[in-house]
C-alpha atoms as a PDB file:
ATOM      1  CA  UNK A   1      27.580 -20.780   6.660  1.00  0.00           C
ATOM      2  CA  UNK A   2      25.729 -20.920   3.236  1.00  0.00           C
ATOM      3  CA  UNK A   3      22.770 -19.347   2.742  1.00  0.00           C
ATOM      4  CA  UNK A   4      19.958 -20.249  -0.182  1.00  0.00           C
ATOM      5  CA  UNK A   5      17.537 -17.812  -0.686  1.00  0.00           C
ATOM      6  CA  UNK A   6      14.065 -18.246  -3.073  1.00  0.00           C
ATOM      7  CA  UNK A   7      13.274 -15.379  -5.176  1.00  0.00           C
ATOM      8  CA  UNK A   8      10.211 -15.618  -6.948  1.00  0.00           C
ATOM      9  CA  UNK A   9       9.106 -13.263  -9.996  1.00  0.00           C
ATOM     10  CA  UNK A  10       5.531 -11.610  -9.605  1.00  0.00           C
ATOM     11  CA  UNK A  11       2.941  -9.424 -11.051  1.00  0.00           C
ATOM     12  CA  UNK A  12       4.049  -5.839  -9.051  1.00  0.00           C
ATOM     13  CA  UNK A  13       1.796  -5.577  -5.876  1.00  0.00           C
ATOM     14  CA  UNK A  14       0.918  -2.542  -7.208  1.00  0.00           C
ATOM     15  CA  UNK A  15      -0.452  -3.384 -10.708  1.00  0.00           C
ATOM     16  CA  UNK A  16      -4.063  -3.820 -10.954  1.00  0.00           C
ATOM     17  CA  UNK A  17      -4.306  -7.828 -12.059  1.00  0.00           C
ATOM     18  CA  UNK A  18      -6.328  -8.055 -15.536  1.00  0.00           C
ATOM     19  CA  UNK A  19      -7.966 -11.748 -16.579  1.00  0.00           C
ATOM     20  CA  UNK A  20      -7.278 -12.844 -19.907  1.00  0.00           C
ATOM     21  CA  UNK A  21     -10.709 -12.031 -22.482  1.00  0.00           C
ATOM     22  CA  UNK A  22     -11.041 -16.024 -22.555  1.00  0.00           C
ATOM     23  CA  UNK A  23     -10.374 -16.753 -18.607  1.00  0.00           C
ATOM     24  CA  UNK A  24      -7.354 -18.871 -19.375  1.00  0.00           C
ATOM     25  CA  UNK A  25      -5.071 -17.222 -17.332  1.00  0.00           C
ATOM     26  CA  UNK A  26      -4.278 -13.572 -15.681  1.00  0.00           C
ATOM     27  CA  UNK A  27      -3.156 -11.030 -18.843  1.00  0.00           C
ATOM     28  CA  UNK A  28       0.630 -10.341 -18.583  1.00  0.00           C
ATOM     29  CA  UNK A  29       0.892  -7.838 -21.355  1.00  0.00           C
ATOM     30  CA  UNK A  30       2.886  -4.722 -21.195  1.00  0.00           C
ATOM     31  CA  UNK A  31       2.462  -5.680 -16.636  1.00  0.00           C
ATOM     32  CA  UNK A  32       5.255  -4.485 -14.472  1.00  0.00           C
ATOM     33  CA  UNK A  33       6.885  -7.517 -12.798  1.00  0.00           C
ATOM     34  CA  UNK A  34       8.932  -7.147  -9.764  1.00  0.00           C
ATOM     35  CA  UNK A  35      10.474  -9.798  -7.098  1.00  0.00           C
ATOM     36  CA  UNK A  36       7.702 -11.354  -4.759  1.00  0.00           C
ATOM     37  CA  UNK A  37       7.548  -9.433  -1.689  1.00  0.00           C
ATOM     38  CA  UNK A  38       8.074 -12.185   0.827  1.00  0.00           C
ATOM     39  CA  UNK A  39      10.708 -12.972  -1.214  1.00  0.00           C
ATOM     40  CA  UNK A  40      12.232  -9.212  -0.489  1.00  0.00           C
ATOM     41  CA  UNK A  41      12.178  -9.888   3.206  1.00  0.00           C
ATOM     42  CA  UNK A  42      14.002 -13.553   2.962  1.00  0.00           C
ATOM     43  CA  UNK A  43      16.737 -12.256   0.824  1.00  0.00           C
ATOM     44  CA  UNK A  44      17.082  -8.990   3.230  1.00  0.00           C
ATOM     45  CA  UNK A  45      17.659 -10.992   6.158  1.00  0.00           C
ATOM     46  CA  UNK A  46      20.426 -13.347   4.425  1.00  0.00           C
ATOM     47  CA  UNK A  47      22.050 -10.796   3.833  1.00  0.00           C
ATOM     48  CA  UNK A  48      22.215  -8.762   7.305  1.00  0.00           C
ATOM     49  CA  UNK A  49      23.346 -12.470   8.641  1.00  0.00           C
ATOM     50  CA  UNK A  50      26.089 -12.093   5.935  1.00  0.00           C
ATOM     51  CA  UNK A  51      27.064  -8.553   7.522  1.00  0.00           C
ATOM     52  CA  UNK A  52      27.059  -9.615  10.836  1.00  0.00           C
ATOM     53  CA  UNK A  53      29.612 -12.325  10.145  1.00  0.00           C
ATOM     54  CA  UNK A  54      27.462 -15.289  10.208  1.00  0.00           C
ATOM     55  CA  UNK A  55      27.403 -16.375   6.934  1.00  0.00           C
ATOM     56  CA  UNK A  56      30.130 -16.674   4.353  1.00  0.00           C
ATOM     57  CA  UNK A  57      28.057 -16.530   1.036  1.00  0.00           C
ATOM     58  CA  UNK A  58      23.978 -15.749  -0.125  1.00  0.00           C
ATOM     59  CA  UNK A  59      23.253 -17.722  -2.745  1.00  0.00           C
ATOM     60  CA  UNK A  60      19.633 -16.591  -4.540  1.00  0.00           C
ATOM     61  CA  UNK A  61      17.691 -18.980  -6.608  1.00  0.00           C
ATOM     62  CA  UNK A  62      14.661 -19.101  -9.057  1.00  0.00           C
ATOM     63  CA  UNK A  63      12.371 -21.722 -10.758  1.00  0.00           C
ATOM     64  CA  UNK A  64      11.250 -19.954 -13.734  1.00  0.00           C
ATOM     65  CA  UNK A  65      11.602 -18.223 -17.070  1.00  0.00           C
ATOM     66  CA  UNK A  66      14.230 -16.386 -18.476  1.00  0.00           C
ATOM     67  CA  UNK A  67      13.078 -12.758 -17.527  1.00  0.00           C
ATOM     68  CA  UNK A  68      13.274 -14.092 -13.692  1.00  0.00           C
ATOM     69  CA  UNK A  69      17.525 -13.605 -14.498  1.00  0.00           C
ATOM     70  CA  UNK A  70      15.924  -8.966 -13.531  1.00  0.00           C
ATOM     71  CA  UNK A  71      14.690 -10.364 -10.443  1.00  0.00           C
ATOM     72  CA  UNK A  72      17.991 -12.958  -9.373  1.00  0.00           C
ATOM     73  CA  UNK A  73      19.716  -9.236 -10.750  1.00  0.00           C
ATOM     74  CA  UNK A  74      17.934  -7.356  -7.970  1.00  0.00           C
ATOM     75  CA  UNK A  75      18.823  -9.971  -5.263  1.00  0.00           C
ATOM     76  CA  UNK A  76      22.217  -9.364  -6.053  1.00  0.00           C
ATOM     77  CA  UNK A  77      21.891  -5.986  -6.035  1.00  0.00           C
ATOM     78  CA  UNK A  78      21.165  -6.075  -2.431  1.00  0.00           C
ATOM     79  CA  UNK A  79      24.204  -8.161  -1.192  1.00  0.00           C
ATOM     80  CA  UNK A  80      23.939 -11.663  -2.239  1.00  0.00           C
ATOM     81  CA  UNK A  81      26.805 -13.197  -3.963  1.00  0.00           C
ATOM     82  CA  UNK A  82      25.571 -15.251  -7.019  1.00  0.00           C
ATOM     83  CA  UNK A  83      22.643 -16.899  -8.380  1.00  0.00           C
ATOM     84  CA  UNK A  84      20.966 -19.810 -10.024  1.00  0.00           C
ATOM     85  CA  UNK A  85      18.231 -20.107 -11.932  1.00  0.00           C
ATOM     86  CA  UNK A  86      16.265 -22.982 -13.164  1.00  0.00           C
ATOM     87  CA  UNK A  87      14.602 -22.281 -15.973  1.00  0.00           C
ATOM     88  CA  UNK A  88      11.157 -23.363 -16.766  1.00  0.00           C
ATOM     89  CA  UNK A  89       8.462 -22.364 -19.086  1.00  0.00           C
ATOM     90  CA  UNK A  90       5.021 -21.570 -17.660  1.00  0.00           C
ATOM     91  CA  UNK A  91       3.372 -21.981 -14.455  1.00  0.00           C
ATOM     92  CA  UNK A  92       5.024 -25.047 -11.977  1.00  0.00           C
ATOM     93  CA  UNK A  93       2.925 -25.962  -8.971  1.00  0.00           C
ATOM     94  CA  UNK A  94       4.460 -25.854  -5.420  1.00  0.00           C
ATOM     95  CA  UNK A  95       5.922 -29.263  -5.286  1.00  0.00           C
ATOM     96  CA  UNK A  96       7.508 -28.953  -8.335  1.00  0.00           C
ATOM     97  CA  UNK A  97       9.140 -25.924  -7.519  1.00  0.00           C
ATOM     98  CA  UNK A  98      10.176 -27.769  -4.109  1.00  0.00           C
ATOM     99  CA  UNK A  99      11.825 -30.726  -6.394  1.00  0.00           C
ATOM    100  CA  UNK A 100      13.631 -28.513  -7.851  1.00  0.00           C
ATOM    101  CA  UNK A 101      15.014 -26.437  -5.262  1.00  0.00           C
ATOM    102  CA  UNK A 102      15.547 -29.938  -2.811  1.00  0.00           C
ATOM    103  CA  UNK A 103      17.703 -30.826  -5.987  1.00  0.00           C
ATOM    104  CA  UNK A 104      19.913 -27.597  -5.943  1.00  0.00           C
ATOM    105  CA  UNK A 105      19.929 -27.821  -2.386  1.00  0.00           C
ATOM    106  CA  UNK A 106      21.433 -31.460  -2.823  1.00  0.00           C
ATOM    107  CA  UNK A 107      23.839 -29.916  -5.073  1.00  0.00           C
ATOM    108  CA  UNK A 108      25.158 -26.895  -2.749  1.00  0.00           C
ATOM    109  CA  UNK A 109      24.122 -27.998   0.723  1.00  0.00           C
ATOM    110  CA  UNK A 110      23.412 -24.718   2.297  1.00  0.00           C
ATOM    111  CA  UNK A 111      23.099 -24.448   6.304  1.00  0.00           C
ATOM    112  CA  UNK A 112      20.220 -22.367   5.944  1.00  0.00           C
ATOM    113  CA  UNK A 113      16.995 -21.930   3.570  1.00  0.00           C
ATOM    114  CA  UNK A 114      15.481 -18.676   3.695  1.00  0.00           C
ATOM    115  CA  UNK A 115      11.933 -18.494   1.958  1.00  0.00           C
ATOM    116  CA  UNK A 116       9.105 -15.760   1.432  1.00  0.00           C
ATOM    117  CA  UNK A 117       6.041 -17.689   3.454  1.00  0.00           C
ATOM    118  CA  UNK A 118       3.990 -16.979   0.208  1.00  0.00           C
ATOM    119  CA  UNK A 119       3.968 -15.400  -3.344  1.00  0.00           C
ATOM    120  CA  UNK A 120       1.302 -13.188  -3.368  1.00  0.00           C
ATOM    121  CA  UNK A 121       0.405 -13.978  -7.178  1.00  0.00           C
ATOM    122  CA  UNK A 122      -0.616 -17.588  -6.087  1.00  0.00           C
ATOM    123  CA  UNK A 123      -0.683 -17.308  -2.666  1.00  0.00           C
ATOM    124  CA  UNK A 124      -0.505 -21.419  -1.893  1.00  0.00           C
ATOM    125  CA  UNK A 125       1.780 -21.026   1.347  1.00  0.00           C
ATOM    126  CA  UNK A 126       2.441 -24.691   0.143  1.00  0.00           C
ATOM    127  CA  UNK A 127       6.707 -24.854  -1.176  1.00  0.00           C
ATOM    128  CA  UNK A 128       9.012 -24.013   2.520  1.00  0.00           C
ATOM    129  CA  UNK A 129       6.984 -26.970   3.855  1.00  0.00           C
ATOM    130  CA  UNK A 130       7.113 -29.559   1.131  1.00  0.00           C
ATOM    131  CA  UNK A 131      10.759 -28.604   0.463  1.00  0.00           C
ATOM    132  CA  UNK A 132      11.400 -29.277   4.023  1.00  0.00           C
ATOM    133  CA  UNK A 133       9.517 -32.356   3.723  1.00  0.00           C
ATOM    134  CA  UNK A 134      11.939 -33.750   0.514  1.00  0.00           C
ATOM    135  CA  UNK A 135      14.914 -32.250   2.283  1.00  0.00           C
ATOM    136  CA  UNK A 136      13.920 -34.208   5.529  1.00  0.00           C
ATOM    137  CA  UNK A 137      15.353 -30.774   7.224  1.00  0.00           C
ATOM    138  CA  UNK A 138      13.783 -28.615   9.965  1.00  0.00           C
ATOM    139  CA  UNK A 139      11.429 -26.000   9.624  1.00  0.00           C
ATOM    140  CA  UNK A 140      10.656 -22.393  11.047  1.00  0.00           C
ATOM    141  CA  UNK A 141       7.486 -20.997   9.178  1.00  0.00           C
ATOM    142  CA  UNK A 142       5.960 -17.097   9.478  1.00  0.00           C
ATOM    143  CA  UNK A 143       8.959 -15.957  11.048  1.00  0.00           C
ATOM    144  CA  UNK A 144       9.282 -12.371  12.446  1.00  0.00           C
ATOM    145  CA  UNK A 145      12.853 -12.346  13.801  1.00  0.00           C
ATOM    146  CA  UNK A 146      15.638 -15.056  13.668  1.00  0.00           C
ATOM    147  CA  UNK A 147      18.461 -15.221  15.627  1.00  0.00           C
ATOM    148  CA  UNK A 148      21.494 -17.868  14.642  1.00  0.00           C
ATOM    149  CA  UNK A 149      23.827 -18.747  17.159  1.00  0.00           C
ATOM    150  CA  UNK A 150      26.541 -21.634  16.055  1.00  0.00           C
ATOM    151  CA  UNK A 151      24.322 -24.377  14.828  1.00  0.00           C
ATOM    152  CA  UNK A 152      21.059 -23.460  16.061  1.00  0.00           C
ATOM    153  CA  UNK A 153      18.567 -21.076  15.038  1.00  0.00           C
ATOM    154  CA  UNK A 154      15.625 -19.244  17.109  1.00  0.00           C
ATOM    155  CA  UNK A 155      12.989 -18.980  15.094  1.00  0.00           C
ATOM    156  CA  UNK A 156      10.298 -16.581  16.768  1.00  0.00           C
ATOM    157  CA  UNK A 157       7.205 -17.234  14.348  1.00  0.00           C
ATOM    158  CA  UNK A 158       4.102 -15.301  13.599  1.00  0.00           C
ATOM    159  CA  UNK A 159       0.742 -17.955  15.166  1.00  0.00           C
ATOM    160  CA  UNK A 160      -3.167 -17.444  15.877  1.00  0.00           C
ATOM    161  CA  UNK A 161      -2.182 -17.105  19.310  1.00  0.00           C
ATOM    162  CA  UNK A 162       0.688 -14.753  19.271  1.00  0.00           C
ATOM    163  CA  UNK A 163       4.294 -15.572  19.058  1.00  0.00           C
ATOM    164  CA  UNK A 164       5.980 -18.601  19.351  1.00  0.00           C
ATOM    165  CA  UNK A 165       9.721 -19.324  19.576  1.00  0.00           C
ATOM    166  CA  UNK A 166      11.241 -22.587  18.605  1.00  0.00           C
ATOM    167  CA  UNK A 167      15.024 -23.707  18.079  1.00  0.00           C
ATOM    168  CA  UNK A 168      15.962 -25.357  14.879  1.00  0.00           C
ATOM    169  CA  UNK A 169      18.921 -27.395  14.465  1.00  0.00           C
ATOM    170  CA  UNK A 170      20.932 -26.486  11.508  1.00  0.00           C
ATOM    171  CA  UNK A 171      20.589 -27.606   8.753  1.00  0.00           C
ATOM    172  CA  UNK A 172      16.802 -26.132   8.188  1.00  0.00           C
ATOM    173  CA  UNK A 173      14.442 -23.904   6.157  1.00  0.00           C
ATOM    174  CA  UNK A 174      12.531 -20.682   7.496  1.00  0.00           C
ATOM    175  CA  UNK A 175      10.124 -19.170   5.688  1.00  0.00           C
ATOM    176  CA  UNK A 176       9.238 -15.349   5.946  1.00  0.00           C
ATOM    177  CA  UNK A 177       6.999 -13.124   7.656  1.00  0.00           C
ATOM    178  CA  UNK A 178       6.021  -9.124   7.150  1.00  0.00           C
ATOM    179  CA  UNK A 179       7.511  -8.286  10.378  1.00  0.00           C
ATOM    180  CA  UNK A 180      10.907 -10.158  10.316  1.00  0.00           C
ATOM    181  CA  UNK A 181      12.656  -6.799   8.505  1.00  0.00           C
ATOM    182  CA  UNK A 182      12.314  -3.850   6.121  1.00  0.00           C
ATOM    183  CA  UNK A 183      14.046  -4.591   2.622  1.00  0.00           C
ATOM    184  CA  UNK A 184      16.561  -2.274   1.722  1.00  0.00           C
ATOM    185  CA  UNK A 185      16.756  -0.149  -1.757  1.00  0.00           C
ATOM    186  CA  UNK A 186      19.384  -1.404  -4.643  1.00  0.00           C
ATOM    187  CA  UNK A 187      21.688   1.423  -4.528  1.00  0.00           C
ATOM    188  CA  UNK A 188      23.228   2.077  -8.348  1.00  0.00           C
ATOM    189  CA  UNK A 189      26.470   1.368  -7.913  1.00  0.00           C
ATOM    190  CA  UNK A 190      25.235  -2.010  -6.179  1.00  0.00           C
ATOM    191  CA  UNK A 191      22.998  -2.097  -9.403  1.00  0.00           C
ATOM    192  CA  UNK A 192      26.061  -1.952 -11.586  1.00  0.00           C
ATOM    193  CA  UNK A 193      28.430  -4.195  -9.683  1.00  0.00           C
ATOM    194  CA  UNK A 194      25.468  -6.804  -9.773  1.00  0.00           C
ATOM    195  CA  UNK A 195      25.877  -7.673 -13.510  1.00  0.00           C
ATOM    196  CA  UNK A 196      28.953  -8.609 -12.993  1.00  0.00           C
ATOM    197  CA  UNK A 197      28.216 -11.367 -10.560  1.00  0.00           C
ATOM    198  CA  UNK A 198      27.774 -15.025 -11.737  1.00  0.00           C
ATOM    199  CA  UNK A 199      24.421 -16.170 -12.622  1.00  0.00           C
ATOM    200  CA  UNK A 200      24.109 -20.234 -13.131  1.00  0.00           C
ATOM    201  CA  UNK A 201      21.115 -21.160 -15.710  1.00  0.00           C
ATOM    202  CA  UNK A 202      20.286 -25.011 -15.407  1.00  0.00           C
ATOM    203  CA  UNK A 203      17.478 -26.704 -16.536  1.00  0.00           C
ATOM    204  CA  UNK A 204      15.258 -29.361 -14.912  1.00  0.00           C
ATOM    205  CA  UNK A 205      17.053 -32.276 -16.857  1.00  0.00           C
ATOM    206  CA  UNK A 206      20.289 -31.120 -15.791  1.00  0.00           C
ATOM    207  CA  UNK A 207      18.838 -31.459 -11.799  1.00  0.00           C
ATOM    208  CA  UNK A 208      17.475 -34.593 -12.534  1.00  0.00           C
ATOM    209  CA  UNK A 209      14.475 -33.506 -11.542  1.00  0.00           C
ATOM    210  CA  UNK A 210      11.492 -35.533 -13.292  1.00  0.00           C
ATOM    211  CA  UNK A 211       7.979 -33.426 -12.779  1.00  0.00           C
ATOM    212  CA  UNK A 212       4.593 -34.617 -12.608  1.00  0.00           C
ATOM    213  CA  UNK A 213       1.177 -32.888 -13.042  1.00  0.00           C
ATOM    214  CA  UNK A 214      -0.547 -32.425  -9.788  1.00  0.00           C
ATOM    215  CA  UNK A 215      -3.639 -29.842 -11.219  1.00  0.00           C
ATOM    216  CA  UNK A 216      -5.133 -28.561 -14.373  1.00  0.00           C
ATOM    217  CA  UNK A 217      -6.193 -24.955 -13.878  1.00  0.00           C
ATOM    218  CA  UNK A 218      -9.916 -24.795 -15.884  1.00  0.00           C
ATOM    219  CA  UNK A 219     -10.147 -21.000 -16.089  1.00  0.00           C
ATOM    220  CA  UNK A 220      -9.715 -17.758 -14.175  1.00  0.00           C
ATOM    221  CA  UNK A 221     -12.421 -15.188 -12.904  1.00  0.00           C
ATOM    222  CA  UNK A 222     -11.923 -11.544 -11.880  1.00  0.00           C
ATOM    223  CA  UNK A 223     -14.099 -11.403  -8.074  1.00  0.00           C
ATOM    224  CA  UNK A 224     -17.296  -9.881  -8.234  1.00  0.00           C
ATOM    225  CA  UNK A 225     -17.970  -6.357  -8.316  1.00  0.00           C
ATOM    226  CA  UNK A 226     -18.908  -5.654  -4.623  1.00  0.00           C
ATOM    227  CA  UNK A 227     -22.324  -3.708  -4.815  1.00  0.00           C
ATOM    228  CA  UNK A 228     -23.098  -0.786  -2.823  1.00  0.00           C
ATOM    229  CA  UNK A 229     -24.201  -1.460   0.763  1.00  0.00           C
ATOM    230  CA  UNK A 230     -27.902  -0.507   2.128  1.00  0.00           C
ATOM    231  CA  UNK A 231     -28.695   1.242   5.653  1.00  0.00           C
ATOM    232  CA  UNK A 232     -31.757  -0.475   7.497  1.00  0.00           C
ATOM    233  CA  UNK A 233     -34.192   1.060   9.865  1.00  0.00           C
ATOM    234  CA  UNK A 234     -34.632  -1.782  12.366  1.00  0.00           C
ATOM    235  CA  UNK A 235     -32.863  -5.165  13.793  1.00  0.00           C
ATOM    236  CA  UNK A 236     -35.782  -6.819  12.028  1.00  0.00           C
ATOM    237  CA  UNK A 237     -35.177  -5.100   8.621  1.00  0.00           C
ATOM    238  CA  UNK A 238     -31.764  -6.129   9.281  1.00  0.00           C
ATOM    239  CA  UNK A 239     -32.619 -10.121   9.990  1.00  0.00           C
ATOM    240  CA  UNK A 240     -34.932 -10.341   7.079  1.00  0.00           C
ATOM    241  CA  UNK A 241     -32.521  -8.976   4.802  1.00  0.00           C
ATOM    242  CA  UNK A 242     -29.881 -11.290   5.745  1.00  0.00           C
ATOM    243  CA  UNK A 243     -32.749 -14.056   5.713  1.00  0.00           C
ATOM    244  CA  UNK A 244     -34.235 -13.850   2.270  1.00  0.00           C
ATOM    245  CA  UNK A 245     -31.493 -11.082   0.020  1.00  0.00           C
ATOM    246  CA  UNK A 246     -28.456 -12.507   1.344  1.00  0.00           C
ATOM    247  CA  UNK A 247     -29.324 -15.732   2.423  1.00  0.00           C
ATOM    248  CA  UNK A 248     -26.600 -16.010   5.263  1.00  0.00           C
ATOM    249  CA  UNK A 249     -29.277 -17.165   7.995  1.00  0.00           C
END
């Protein structure tokens, strides 16, 4: 079985998130970028099916600039066996991405597509569906444990309600939850052995994949500064506060 994993190159979940002085975007400068944590988990669990015998190669792929080759790096690191990146300039919107991973997927026809649910610079939650949508293939979203047995996979996913298992027929895409593993560390040696492994770099034009402009973003905005809270005396201090300050009633 081949696996195709998406790794997707974010602002570290760690780094405080500046805006740009003219709100056009979020300032990048001199900001720590790791792989998208979701991401982490997806590529994790390709490759403990890879130890366990169930799949025969982890293939991790990218939509995005050139620096996203560190991240693709770090995948490999951790146990998958090459990568592919499609390289873009600037920022693609969920369904592009998805066009261009169906396209790749056309190319390599993987059993299985392992996806972080979400990146958490963008947060749409938008691509595993759409791509499984294009690729007309299956899905298992918010998963916290997967089992694959032959041509099936038991999906146990992560709903409002609690947990609920379904069975996929392979081929399919799942997309991640927190609870499906714990991401191992890259090890050095691993580190080392990783830039030796082959790294594809394709474009969109060599997919065939023709892109379209789905939104314009107008600006960004930093949240509001939260002010301090108040303590009231009374329920009725309380109501009128909400009535006429907050205006919530």
């Amino acid at each position: 079985m081949k696996i195709l994993v998406g790794v997707k190159r974010v602002i570290d979940y760690n780094v405080k998130v500046r805006v740009k002085a003219d709100q056009s975007n979020v300032d990048l400068t001199n900001v720590k970028m790791s792989m998208n944590p979701f991401c982490e988990i997806a590529v994790e669990e390709a490759v403990r099916l890879k130890e366990a015998g169930l799949a025969s190669e982890v293939i991790v792929m990218s939509v995005g600039s050139t620096q996203s080759q560190e991240q693709l790096r770090n995948a490999m690191a951790l146990g998958a066996d090459r990568g592919i990146l499609v390289e873009v300039e600037g920022e693609m919107a969920p369904l592009n991405v998805a066009k261009a991973f169906a396209a790749v997927i056309q190319k390599e026809q993987p059993e299985l597509v392992i996806l972080g649910k979400q990146s958490i610079d963008s947060d749409n939650n938008q691509m595993g569906q759409m791509l499984a949508a294009l690729t007309k293939r299956p899905q298992g979203t918010f998963a916290s444990k997967l089992v694959v047995d032959g041509d099936k996979a038991l999906v146990t996913r992560e709903i409002d309600g609690g947990l609920r298992t379904i069975a996929l027929t392979l081929p399919a895409i799942v997309t991640t939850d927190l609870r499906l593993n714990e991401p191992r560390y890259a090890k050095l040696p691993d580190i080392m052995k990783a830039k030796r492994k082959p790294l594809e770099t394709l474009s969109l034009a060599d997919l065939g994949v023709t892109l379209k402009t789905h939104y314009r973003l107008d600006k960004v905005e930093a949240p509001a500064t939260r002010t301090a809270g108040v303590k009231v005396s009374s329920v009725d201090e309380l109501i009128r506060k909400l009535k006429d300050e907050a205006k919530v009633i």
